[in-house]
Protein backbone atom coordinates (compact mmCIF):
# COMPACT_ATOMS: atom_id res chain seq x y z
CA UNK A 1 53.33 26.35 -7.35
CA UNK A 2 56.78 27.52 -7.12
CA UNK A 3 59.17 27.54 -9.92
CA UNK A 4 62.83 26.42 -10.45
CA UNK A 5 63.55 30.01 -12.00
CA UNK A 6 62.32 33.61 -12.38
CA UNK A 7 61.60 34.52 -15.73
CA UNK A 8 57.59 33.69 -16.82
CA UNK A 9 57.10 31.75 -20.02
CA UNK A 10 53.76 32.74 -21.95
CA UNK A 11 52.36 29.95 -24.06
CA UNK A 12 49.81 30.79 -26.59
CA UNK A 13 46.65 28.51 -27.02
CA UNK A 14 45.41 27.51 -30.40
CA UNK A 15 44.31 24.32 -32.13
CA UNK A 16 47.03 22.22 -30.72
CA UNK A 17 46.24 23.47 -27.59
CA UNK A 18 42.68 23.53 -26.45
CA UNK A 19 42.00 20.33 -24.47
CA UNK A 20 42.07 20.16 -20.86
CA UNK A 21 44.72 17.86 -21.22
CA UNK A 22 46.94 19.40 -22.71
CA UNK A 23 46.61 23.03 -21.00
CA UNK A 24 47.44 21.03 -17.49
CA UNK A 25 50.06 19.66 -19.51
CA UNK A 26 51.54 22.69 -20.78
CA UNK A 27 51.13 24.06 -17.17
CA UNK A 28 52.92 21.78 -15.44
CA UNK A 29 55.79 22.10 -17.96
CA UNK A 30 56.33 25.30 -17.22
CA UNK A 31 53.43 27.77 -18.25
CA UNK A 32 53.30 30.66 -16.26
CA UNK A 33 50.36 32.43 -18.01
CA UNK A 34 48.52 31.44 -21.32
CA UNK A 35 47.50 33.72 -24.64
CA UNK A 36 44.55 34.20 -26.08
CA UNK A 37 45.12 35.05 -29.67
CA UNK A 38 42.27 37.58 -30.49
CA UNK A 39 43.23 36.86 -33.78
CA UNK A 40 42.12 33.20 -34.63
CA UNK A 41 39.37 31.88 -33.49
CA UNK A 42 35.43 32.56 -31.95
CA UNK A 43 34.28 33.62 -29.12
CA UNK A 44 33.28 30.45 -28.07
CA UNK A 45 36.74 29.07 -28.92
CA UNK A 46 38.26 31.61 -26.30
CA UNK A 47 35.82 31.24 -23.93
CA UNK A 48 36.14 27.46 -24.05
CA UNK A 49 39.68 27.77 -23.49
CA UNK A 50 39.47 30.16 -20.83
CA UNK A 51 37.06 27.90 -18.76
CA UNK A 52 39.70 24.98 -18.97
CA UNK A 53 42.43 27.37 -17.89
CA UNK A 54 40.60 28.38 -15.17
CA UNK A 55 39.86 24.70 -14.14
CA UNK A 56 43.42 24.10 -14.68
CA UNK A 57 44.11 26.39 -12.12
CA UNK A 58 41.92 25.26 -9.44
CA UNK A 59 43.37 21.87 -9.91
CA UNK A 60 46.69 23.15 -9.63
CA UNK A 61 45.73 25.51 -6.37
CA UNK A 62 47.84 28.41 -7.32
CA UNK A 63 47.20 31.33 -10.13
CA UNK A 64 47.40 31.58 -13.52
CA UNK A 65 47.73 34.76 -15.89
CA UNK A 66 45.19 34.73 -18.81
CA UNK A 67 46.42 37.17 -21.42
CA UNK A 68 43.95 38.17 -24.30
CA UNK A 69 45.90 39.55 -27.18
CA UNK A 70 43.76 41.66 -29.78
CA UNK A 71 44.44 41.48 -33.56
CA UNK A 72 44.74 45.57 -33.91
CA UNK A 73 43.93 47.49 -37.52
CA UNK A 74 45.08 44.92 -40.49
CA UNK A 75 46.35 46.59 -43.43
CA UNK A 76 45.74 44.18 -46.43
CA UNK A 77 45.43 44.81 -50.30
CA UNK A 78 42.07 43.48 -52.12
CA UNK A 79 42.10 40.31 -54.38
CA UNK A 80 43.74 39.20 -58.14
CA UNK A 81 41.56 38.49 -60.94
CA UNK A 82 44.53 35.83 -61.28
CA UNK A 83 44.52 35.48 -57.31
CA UNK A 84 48.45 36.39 -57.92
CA UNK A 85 50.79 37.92 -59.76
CA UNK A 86 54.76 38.59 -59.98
CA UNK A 87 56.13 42.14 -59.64
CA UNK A 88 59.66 42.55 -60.89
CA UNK A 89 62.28 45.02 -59.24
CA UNK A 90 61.79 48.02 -61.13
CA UNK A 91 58.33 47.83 -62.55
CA UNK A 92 55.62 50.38 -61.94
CA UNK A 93 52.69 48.95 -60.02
CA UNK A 94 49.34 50.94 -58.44
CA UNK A 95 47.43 50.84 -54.76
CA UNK A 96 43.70 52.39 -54.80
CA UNK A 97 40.45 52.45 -54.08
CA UNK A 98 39.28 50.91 -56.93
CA UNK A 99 37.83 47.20 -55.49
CA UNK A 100 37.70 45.52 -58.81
CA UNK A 101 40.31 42.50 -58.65
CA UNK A 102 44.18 43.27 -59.23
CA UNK A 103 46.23 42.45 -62.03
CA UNK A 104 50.18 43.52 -62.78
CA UNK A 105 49.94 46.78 -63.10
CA UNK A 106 47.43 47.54 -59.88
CA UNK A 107 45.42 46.03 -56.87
CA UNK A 108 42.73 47.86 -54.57
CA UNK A 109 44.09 48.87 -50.78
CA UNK A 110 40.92 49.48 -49.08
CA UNK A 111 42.56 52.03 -46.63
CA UNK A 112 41.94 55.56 -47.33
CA UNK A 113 43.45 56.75 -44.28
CA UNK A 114 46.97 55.67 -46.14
CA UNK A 115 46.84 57.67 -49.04
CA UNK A 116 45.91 60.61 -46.57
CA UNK A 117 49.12 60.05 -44.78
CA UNK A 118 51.39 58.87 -47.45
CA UNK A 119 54.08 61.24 -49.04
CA UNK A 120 56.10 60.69 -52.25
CA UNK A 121 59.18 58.49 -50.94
CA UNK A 122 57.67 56.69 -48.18
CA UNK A 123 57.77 52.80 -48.29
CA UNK A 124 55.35 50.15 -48.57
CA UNK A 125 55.69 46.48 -47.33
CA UNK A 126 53.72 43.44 -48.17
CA UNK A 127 53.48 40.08 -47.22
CA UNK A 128 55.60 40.65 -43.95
CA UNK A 129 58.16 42.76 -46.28
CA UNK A 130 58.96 40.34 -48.60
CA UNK A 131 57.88 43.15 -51.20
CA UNK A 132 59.12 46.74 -51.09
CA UNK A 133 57.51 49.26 -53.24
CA UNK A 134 58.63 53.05 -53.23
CA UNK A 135 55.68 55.56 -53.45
CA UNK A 136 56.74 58.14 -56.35
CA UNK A 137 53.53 60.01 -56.50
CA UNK A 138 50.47 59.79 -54.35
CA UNK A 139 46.89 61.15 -53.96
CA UNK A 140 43.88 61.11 -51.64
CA UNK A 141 42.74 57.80 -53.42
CA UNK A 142 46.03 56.96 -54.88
CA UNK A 143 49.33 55.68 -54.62
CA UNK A 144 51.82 55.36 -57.68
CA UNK A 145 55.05 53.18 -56.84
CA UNK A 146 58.00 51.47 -58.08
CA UNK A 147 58.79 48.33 -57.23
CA UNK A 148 61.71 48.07 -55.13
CA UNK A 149 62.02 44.28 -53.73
CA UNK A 150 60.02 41.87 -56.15
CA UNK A 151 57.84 38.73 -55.75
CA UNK A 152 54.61 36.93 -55.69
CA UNK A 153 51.48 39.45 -54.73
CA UNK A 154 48.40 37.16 -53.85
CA UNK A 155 45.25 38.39 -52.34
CA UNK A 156 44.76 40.41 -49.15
CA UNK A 157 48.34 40.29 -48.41
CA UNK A 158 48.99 42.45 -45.04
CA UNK A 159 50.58 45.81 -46.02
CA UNK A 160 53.37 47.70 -43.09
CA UNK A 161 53.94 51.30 -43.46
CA UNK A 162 56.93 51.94 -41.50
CA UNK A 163 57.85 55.26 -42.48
CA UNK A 164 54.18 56.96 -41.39
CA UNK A 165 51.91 57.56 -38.31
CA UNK A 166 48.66 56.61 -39.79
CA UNK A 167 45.45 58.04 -38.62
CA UNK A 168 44.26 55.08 -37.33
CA UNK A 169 42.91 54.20 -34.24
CA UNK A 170 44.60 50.64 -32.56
CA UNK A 171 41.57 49.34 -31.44
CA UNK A 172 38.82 48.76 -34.82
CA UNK A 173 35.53 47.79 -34.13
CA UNK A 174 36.40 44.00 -34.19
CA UNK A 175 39.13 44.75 -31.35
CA UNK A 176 36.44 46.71 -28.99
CA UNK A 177 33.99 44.06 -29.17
CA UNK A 178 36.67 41.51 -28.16
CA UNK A 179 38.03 43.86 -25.64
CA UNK A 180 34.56 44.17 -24.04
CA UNK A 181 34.33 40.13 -24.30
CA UNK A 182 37.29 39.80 -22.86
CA UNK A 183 36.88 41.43 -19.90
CA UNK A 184 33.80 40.40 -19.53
CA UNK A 185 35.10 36.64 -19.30
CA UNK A 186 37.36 38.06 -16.87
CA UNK A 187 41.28 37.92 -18.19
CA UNK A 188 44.18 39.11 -16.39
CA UNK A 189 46.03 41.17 -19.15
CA UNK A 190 44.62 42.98 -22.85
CA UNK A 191 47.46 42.89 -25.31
CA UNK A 192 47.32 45.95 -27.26
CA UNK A 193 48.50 45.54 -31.07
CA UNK A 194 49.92 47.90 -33.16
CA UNK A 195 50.29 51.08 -30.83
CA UNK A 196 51.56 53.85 -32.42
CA UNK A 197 51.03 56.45 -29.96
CA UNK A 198 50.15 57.10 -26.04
CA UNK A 199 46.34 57.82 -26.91
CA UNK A 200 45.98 54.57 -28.46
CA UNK A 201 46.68 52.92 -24.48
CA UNK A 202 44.44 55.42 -22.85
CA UNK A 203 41.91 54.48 -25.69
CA UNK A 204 41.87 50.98 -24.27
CA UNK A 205 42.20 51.65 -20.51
CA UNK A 206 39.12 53.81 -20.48
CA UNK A 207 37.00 51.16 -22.14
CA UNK A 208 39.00 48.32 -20.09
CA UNK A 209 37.67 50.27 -16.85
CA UNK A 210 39.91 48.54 -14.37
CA UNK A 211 38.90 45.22 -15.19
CA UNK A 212 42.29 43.87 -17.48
CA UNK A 213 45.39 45.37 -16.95
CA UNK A 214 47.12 46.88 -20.57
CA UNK A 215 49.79 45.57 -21.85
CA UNK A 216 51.26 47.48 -25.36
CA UNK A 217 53.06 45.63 -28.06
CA UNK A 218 55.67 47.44 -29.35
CA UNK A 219 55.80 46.40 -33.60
CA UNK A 220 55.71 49.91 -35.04
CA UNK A 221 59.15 52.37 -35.59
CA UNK A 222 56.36 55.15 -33.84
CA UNK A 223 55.93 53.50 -31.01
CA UNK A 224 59.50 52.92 -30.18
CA UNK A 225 60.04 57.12 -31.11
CA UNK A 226 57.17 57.58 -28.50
CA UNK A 227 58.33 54.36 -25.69
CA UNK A 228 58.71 56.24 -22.89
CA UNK A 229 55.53 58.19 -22.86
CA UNK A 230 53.46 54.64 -24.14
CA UNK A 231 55.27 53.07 -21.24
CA UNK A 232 54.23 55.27 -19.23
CA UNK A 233 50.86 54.52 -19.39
CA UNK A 234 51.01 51.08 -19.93
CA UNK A 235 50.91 48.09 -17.39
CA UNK A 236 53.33 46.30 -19.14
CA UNK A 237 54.96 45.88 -22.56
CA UNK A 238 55.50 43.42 -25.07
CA UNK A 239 58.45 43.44 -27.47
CA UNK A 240 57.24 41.95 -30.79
CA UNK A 241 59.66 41.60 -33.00
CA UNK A 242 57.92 40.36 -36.20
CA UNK A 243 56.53 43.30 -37.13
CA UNK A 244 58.96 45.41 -35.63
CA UNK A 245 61.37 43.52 -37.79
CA UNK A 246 59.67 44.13 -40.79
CA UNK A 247 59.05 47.86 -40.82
CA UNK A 248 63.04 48.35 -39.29
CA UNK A 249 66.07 46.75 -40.61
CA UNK A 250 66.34 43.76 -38.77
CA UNK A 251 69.81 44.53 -37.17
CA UNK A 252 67.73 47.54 -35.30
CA UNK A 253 65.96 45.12 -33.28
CA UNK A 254 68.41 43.21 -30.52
CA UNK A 255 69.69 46.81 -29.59
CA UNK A 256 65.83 48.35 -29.18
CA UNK A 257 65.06 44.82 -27.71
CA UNK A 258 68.02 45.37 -25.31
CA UNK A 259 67.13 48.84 -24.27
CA UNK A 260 63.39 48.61 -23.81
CA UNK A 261 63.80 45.69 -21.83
CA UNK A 262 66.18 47.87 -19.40
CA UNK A 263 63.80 50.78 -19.22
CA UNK A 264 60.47 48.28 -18.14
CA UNK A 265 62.50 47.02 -15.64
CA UNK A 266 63.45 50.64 -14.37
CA UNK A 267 59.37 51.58 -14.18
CA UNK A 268 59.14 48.07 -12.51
CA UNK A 269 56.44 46.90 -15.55
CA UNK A 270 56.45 43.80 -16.85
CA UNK A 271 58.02 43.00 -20.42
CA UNK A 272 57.58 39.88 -22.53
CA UNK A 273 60.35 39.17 -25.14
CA UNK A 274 58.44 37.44 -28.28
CA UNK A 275 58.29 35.85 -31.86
CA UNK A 276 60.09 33.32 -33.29
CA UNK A 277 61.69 32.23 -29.82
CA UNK A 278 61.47 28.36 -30.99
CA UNK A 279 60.51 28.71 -34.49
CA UNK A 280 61.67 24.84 -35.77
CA UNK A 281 59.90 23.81 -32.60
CA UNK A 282 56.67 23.93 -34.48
CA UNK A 283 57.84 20.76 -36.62
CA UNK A 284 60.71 19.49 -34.54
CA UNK A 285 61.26 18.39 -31.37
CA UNK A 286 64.59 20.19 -31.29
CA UNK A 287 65.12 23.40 -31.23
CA UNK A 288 68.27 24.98 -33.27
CA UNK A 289 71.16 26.38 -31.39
CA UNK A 290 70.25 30.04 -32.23
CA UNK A 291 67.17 30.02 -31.16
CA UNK A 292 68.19 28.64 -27.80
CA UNK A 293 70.86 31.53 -27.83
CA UNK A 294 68.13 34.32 -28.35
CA UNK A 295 65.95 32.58 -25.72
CA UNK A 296 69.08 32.90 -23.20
CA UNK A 297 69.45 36.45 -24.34
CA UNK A 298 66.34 37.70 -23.22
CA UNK A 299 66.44 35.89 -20.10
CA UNK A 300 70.40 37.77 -19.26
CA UNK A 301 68.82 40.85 -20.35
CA UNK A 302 66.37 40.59 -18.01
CA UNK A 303 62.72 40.13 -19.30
CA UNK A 304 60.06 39.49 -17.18
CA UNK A 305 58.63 36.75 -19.62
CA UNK A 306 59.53 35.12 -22.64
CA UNK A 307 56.61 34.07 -24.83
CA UNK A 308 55.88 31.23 -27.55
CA UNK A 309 53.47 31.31 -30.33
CA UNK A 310 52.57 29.48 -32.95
CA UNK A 311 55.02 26.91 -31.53
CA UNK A 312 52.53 26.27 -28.47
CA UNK A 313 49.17 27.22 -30.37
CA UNK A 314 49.75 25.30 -33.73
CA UNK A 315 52.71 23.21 -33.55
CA UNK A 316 53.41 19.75 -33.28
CA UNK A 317 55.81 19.90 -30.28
CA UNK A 318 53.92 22.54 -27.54
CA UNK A 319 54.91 20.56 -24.69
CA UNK A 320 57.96 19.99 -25.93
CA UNK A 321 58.65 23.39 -26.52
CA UNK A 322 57.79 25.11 -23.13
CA UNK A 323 59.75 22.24 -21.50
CA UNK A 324 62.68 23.23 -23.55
CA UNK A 325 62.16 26.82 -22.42
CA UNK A 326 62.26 26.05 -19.27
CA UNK A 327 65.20 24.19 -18.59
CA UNK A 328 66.91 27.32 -20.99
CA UNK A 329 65.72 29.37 -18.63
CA UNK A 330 66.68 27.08 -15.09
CA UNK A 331 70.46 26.78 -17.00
CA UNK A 332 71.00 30.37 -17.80
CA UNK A 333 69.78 31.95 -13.99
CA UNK A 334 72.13 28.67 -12.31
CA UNK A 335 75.22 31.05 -14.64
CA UNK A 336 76.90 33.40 -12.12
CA UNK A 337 77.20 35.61 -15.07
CA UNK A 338 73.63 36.03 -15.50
CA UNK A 339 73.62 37.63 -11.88
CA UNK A 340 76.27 39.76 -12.18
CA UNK A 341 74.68 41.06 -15.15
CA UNK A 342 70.82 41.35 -13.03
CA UNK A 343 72.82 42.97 -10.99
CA UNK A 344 74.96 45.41 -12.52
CA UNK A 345 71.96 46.70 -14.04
CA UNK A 346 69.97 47.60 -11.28
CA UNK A 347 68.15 50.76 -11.14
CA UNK A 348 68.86 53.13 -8.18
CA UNK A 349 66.05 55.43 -8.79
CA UNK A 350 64.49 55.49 -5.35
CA UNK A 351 61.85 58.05 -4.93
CA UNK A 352 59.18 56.58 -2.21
CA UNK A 353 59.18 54.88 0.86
CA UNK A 354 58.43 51.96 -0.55
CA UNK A 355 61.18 52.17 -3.43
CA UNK A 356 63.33 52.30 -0.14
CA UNK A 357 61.57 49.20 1.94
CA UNK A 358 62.02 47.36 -0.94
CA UNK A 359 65.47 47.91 -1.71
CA UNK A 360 66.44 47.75 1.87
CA UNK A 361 64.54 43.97 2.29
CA UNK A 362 67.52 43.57 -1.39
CA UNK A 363 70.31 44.21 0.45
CA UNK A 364 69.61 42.58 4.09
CA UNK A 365 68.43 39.49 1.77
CA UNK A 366 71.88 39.61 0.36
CA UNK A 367 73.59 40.23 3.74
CA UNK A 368 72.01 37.75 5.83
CA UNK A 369 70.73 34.20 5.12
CA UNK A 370 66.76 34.94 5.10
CA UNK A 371 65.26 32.25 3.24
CA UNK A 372 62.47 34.58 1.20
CA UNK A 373 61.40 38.30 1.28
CA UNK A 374 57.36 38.33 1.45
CA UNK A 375 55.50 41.18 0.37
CA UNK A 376 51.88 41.63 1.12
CA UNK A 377 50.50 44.04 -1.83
CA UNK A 378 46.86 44.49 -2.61
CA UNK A 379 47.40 46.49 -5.72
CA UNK A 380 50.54 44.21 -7.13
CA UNK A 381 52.94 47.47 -6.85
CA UNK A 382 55.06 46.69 -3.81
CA UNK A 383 55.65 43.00 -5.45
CA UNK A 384 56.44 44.63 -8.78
CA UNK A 385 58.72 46.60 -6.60
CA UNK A 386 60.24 44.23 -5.11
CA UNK A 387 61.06 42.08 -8.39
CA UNK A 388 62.58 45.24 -9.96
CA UNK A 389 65.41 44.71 -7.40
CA UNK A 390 66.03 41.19 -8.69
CA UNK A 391 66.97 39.59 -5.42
CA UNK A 392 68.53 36.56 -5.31
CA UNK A 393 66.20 35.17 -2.97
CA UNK A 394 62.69 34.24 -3.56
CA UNK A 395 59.82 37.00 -3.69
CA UNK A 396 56.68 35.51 -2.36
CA UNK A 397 53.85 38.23 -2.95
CA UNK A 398 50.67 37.46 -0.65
CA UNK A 399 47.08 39.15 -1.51
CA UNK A 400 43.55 38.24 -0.61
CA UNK A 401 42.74 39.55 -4.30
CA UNK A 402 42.71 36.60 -6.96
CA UNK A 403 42.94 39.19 -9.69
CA UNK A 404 46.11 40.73 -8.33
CA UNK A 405 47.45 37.46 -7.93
CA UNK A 406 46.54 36.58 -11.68
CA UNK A 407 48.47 39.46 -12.74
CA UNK A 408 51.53 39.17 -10.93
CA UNK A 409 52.31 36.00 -12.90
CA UNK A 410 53.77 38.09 -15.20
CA UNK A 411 56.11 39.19 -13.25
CA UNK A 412 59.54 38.37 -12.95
CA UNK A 413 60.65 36.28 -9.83
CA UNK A 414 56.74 36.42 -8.25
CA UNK A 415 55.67 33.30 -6.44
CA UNK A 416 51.36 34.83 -5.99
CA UNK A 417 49.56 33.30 -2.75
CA UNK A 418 46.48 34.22 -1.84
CA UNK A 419 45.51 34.94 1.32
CA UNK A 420 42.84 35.72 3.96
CA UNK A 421 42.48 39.66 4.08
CA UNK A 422 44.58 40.63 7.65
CA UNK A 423 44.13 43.87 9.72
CA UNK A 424 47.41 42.85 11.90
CA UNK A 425 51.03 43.33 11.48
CA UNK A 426 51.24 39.66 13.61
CA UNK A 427 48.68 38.07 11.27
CA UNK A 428 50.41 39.09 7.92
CA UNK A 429 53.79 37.59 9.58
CA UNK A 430 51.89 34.50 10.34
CA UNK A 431 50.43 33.91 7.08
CA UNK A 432 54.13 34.70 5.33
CA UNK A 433 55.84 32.18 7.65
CA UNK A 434 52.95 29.63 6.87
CA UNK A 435 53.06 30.51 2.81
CA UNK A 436 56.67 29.65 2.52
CA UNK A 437 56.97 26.70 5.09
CA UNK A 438 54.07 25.32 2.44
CA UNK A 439 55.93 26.32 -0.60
CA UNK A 440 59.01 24.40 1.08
CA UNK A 441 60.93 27.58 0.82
CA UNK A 442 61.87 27.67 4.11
CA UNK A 443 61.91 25.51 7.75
CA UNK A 444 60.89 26.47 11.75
CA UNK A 445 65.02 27.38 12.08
CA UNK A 446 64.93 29.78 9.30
CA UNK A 447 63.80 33.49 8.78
CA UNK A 448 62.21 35.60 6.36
CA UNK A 449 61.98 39.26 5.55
CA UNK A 450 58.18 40.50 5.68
CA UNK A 451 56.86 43.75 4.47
CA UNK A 452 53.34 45.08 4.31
CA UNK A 453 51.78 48.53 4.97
CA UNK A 454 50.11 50.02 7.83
CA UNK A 455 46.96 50.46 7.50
CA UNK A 456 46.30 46.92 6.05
CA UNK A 457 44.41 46.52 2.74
CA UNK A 458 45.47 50.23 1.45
CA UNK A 459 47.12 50.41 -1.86
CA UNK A 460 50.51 52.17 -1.68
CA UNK A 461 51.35 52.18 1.84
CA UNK A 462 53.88 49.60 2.47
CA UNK A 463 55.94 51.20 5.21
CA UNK A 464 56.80 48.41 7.37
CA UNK A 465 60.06 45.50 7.32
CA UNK A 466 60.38 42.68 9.48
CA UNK A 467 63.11 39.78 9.48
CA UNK A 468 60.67 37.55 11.42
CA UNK A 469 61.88 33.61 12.47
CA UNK A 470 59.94 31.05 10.89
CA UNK A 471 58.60 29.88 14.07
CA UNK A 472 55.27 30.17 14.76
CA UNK A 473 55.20 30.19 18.67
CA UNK A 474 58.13 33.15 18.86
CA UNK A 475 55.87 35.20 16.54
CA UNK A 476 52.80 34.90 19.37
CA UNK A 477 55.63 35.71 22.01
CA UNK A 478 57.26 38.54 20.49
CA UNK A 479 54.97 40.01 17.97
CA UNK A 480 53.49 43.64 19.04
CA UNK A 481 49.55 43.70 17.89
């Protein structure tokens, strides 16, 4: 299936999503790969929905992404012998160890590893910072605060630390038995939650083993100190900005959002722009002007994806919604401004040969009239390559590996075919010309660019280009073996 634009849209699955209808409905409107909130939900739920997504796709004869996103350490306070209580700007009010039910003066916060890291002046936030509280004094089972930003406490509120690396790991036991499930069910992508740190990705790529590529979500102030070395060894990277604008100021965010996005693109990763995208979308058809707006800004900046969440899992509109993202999405790339923004902020780090076949199929794409630049890539590099470059023709990426395929959804501009495995230069060329002539990308008068590596089926060898006519019977005449 080949799309009317480049950027992915990621639709999250939930309880207004889990029928085969509409999945293939939410498919066909646009979803490019589907989330499976680690969160909510049993094991049966996800494997249920994973099975229709799957069926989905064989219906629809071309890949889909499956993207399991794990829930990560939750930080919550204990219960209220009242089950909630007011806290006034100014007050004093207590977090322990103590698990006997809260009142106005204290509540339990079942975390020791807090009070180990927590140091007279650090902040606390609860209930997705709607309360601040200022630690004044603190101890190994202890924290004494003042209350900085009032309201209503209620039981196991979540808690953000923003001002603190915690000694926590970002996989808890619930999130390595639903890694292991996971991958066992066989997804394309593991969503990593709360990193803090570039251990916390190797953590999960050792126990992943090869079989789900990592993707870290970046909703901590740590883990935007540390980006480069957690993108580094990430597979891709999520920007979620409703944590990361609780524990920042929320002006902090389009600026980190802005420069992230840039620096993914330069390491030719992935990046999904997410939260609150179509917020009113979960109870109205419409969605507000703003939201549109930061949708469209994403896109111009250049993210690979743009996600929904509840809006698509729980909402009353999901079709509706990913629709509406997609025509944003078909408007803003139709804008000449949005390519001469792609395009003044291309990357000219070129270090391999195939940094250099890929930029060189770029510019003959934009010099001549080639209809498509096809990239056979076993490993999904040489594509990812290729979309870095943002041409502004299509990238068709061919593989006989359905997991590569799967994974390359993700990624910006990628139209995934899979093919037969080939051990010819002639036969790749062939099954290019026949991919796009299929895909109705091209006709018998028009010509492609094709690039592959020699030896076939190696990853990391692309070292051949060819703009090949998309002619079959010139390809037999002319075509060395």
């Amino acid at each position: 299936m080949k799309r009317n634009r480049n950027v992915k849209i990621v639709a999250t699955l939930g309880p207004a999503s889990s029928t085969y209808e509409m999945i293939s409905a939410l498919h066909k409107a646009g979803a490019d790969v589907f989330r499976l909130n680690m969160s909510h939900g049993t094991h049966e739920d996800i494997a249920a929905r994973h099975r229709i997504i799957r069926a989905v796709e064989a219906e629809a004869g071309s890949p889909i992404g499956i993207l399991a996103d794990l829930q990560g350490p939750k930080l919550r306070v204990g219960i209220f012998a009242e089950g909630a209580v007011d806290l006034v700007q100014g007050q004093a009010f207590r977090l322990d160890l103590d698990p006997a039910p809260g009142d106005a003066r204290r509540v339990q916060l079942p975390h020791r590893e807090i009070f180990d890291a927590l140091e007279p002046g650090a902040s606390l936030l609860v209930n997705d910072g709607k309360i601040r509280l200022r630690v004044r004094d603190c101890g190994s089972t202890f924290a004494n605060c003042t209350v900085t930003v009032g309201g209503t406490i209620s039981d196991r509120k979540g808690v953000n630390v923003p001002d603190v690396v915690l000694p926590l790991a970002a996989l808890s036991q619930k999130d390595r038995a639903d890694l292991e499930f996971a991958c066992t069910l066989g997804v394309d992508w593991l969503a990593l939650s709360f990193v803090q740190r570039p251990a916390d990705v190797e953590e999960a790529r050792v126990l992943a083993r090869g079989r789900a590529a990592v993707l870290s979500k970046i909703e901590k102030p740590s883990a935007v100190k540390a980006f480069d070395d957690i993108l580094a060894v990430s597979d891709g990277i999520m920007v979620a900005r409703g944590d990361l604008g609780v524990e920042l100021p929320v002006q902090n965010v389009p600026p980190i959002q802005k420069r992230l996005v840039r620096k993914c693109r330069s390491a030719a990763k992935p990046v999904i722009v997410a939260t609150q995208m179509l917020e009113s979308m979960i109870e109205s058809p419409m969605p507000t002007r703003a939201e549109v707006s930061d949708v469209a800004t994403a896109i111009y900046e250049g993210a690979d994806a743009v996600m929904l969440s509840a809006e698509s899992a729980a909402g009353q509109y999901p079709v509706e919604a990913v629709s509406t993202m997609d025509a944003v999405a078909r408007e803003v790339e139709s804008d000449s401004t949005y390519t001469q923004i792609i395009e003044s902020s291309r990357s000219a780090k070129r270090e391999t040969v195939a940094d250099g076949i890929v930029a060189a199929a770029r510019e003959i794409a934009e010099t001549t009239r080639v209809k498509a630049i096809c990239c056979f890539s076993e490993s999904g590099t040489t594509a990812a390559l290729t979309a870095r470059e943002r041409p502004r023709v299509p990238i068709v990426a061919l593989t006989s590996i359905q997991a590569t395929a799967r994974r390359l959804c993700l990624t910006w501009g990628i139209t995934c075919v899979i093919v037969e495995p080939v051990d010819r230069f002639k036969m790749a060329v062939l099954a290019a010309i026949r991919s796009v002539r299929a895909l109705g990308l091209a006709q018998e008068k028009d010509r492609i660019i094709v690039t592959a590596g020699v030896p076939f089926n190696t990853p990391g060898s692309t070292n051949i280009l060819r703009v090949a006519p998309c002619e079959e019977r010139l390809i037999f005449a002319s075509e060395p073996e």
